[in-house]
C-alpha atoms as a PDB file:
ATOM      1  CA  UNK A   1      31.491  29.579 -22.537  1.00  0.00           C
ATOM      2  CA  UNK A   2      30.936  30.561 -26.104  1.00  0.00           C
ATOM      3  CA  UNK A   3      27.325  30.912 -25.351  1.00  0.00           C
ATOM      4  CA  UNK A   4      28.135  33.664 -22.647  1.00  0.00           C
ATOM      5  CA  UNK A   5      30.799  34.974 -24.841  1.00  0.00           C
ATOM      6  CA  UNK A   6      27.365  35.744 -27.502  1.00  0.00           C
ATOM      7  CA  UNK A   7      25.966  38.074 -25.216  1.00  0.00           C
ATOM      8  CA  UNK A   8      29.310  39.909 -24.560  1.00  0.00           C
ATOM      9  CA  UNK A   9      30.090  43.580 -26.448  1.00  0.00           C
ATOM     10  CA  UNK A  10      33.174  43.234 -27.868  1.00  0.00           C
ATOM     11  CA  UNK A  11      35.531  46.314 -29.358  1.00  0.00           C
ATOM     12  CA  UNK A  12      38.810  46.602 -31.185  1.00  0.00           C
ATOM     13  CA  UNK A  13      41.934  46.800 -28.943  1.00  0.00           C
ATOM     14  CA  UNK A  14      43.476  50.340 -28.313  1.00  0.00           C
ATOM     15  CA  UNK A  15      46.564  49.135 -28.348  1.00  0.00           C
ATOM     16  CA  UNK A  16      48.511  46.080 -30.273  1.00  0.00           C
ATOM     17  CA  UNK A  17      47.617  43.063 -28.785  1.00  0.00           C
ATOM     18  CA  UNK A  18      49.829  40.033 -29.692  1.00  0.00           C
ATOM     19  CA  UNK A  19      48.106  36.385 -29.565  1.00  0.00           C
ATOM     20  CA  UNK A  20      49.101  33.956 -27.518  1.00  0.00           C
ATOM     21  CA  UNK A  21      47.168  31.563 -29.706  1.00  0.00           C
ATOM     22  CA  UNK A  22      49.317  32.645 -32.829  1.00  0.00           C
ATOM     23  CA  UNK A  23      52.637  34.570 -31.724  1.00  0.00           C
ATOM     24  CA  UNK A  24      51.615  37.654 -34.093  1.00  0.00           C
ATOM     25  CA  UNK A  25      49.746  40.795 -33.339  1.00  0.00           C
ATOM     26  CA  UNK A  26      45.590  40.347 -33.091  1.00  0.00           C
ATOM     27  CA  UNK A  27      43.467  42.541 -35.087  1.00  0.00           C
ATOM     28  CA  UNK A  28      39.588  41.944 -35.771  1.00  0.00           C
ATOM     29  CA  UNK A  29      39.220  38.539 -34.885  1.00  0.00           C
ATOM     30  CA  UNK A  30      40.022  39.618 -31.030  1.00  0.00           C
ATOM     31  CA  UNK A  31      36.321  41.241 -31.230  1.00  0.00           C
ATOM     32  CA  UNK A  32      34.706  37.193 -31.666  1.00  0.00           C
ATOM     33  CA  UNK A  33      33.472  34.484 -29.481  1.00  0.00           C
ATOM     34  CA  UNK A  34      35.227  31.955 -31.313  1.00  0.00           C
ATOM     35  CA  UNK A  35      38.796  33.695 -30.779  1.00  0.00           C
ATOM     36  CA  UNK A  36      38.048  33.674 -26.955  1.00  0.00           C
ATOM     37  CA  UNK A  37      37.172  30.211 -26.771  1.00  0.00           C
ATOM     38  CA  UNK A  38      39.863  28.903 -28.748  1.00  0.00           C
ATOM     39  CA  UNK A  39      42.221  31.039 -25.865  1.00  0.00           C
ATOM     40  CA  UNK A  40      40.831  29.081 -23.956  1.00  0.00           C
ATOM     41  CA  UNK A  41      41.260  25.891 -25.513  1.00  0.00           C
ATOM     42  CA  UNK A  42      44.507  25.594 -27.186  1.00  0.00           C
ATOM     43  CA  UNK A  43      47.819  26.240 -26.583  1.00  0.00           C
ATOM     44  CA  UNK A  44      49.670  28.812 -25.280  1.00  0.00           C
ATOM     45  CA  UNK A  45      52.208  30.754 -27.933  1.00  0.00           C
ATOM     46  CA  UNK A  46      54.545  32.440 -25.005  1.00  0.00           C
ATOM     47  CA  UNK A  47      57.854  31.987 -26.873  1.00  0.00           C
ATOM     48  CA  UNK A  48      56.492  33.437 -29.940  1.00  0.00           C
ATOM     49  CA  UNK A  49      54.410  35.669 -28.254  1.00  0.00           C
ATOM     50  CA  UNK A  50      57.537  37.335 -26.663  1.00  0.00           C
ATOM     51  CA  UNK A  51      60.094  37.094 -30.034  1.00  0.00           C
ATOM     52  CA  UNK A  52      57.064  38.942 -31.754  1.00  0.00           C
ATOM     53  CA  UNK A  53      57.412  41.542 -28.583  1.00  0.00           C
ATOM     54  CA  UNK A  54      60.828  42.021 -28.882  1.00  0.00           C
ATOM     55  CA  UNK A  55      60.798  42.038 -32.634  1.00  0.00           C
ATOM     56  CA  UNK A  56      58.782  45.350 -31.838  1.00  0.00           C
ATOM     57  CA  UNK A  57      61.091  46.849 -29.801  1.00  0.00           C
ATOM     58  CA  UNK A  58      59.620  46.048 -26.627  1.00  0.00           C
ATOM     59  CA  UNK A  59      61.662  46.052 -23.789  1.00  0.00           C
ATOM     60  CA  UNK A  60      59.702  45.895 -20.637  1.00  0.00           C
ATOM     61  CA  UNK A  61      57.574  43.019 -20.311  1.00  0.00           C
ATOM     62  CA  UNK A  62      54.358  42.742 -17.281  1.00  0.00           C
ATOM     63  CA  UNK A  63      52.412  40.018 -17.054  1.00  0.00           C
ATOM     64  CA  UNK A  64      48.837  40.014 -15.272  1.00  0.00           C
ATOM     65  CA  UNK A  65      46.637  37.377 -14.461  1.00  0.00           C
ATOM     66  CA  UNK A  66      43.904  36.167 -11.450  1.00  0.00           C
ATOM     67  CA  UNK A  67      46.862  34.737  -9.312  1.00  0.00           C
ATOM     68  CA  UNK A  68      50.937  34.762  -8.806  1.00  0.00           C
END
């Protein structure tokens, strides 16, 4: 995976993006292989992932993914 991840173009986010493997907004390390493959990995953040959201003032939460 991190070999595949090497030949990927990565950019900085748009928009905040907050980690699910640390709770807290991303910033630069979102553009590495090594990021991705530790999402991969390790645990998932969700509770802190949403008190960071909130915390924000977010109010309206989607989530996407490849299935229901």
């Amino acid at each position: 995976f991190e070999q595949v991840l090497a030949s990927v173009e990565f950019r900085s986010a748009r928009v905040p993006v907050i980690s699910n493997l640390t709770g807290e907004v991303a910033g630069a390390e979102l553009t590495t292989p090594g990021y991705w493959v530790r999402q991969v990995r390790e645990a998932v953040r969700f509770a802190d992932c949403v008190t960071t959201a909130l915390g924000r003032g977010v109010e309206t939460f989607l989530e996407l993914g490849p299935s229901g």
